[in-house]
Every structure is written in C-alpha cells, then in structure tokens.
Protein backbone atom coordinates (compact mmCIF):
# COMPACT_ATOMS: atom_id res chain seq x y z
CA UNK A 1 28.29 24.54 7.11
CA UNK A 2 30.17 23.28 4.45
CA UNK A 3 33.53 21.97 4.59
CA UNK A 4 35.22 24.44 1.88
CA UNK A 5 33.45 27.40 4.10
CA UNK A 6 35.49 25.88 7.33
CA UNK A 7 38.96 25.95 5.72
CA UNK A 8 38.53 28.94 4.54
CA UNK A 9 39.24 29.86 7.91
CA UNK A 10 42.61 28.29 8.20
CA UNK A 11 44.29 28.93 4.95
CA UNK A 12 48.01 29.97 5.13
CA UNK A 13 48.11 27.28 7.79
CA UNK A 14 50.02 23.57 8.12
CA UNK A 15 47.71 20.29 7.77
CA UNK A 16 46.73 17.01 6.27
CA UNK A 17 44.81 16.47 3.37
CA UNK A 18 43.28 13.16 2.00
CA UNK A 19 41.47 13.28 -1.11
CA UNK A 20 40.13 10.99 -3.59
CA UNK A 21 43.82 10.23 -5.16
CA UNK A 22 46.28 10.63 -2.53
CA UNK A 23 46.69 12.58 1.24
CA UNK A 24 50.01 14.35 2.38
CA UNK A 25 50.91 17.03 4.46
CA UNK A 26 51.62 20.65 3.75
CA UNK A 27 50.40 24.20 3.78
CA UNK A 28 46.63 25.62 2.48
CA UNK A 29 47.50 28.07 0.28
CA UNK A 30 44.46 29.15 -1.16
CA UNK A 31 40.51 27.65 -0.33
CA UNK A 32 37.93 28.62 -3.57
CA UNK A 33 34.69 27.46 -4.54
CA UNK A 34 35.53 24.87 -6.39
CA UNK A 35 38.81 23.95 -5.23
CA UNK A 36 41.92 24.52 -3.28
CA UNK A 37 45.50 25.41 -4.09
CA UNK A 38 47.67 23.03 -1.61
CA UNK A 39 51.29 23.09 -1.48
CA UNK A 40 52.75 19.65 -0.22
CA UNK A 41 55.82 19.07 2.10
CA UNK A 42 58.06 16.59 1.81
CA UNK A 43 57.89 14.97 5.28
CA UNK A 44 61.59 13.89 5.26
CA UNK A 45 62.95 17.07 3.54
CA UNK A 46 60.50 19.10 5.27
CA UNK A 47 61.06 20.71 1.47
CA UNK A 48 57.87 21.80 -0.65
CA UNK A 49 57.70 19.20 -3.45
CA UNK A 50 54.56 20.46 -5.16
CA UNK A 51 51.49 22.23 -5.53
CA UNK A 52 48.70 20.52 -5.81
CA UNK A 53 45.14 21.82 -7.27
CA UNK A 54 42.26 19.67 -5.56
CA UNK A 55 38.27 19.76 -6.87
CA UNK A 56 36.93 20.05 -3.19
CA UNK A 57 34.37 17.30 -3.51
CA UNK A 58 37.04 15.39 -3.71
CA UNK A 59 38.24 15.89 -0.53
CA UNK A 60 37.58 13.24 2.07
CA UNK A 61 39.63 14.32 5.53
CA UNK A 62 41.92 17.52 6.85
CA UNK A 63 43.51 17.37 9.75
CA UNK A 64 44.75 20.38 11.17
CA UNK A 65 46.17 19.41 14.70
CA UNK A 66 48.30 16.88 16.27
CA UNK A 67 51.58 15.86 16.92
CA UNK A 68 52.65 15.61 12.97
CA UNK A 69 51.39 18.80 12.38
CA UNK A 70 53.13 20.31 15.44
CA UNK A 71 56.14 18.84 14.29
CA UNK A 72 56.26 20.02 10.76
CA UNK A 73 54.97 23.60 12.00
CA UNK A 74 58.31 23.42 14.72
CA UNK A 75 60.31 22.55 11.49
CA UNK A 76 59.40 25.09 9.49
CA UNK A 77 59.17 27.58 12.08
CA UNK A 78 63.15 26.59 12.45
CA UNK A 79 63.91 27.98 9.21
CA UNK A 80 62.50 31.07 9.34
CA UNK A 81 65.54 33.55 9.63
CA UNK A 82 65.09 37.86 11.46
CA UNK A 83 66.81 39.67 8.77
C-alpha cells in the first residue's frame, strides 16, 4: 500500500507532517494523487498560519498519534462552541 492511499483514510484529522522542506503540525485537509492540501497550526497560537500544498513524494514522515497531537486535538476541541 502506498502511503498517499493510507492518509487518505485520515483526512480531516490532526497530525505531523515532515517533508522534504520543512515538518509542522496541523490538520489534513485534503489527500490527492499527487499531493495534499495541509493546513498548519501554529503550535503556540494553536492559530492556523497557512496552507500548505505538498507533492507527496516529498513526504518523508506523518505522525498521527501521541501526546502533541492529543494536545493540539484537546486545544482545538476547546474552541469549538454549541450554538
């Protein structure tokens, strides 16, 4: 299986990307065949700063759990308001 078949599973969901130029963390917005549409949190904000269009060869590592993840997911799950 290939990797851009695997996160296909888990867009709309929090993780960690490290590509070629750069890793941060933030939110899988879209997975395609030849890249993915990535919208990155600003860790100390917990803020999106920008979305970011990655060629998925370039991709090198996702992480999807662990306690950074679970943070920023408790974060952002703070500021969701019930209307």
């Amino acid at each position: 299986m290939r990797l851009i078949e695997k996160l296909k599973e888990f867009e709309q969901q929090y993780m960690f990307i490290r590509w070629a130029m750069g890793g941060e963390y933030g939110k899988l917005v879209y997975v395609g065949d030849d890249f993915v549409e990535f919208d990155v949190i600003n860790v100390d904000s917990m803020e999106y700063s920008e979305t970011v269009f990655i060629h998925s060869p370039l991709i090198l590592e996702v992480a999807i759990g662990g306690s950074d993840i679970a943070r920023i997911v408790a974060e952002m799950s703070s500021k969701i308001t019930m209307d």
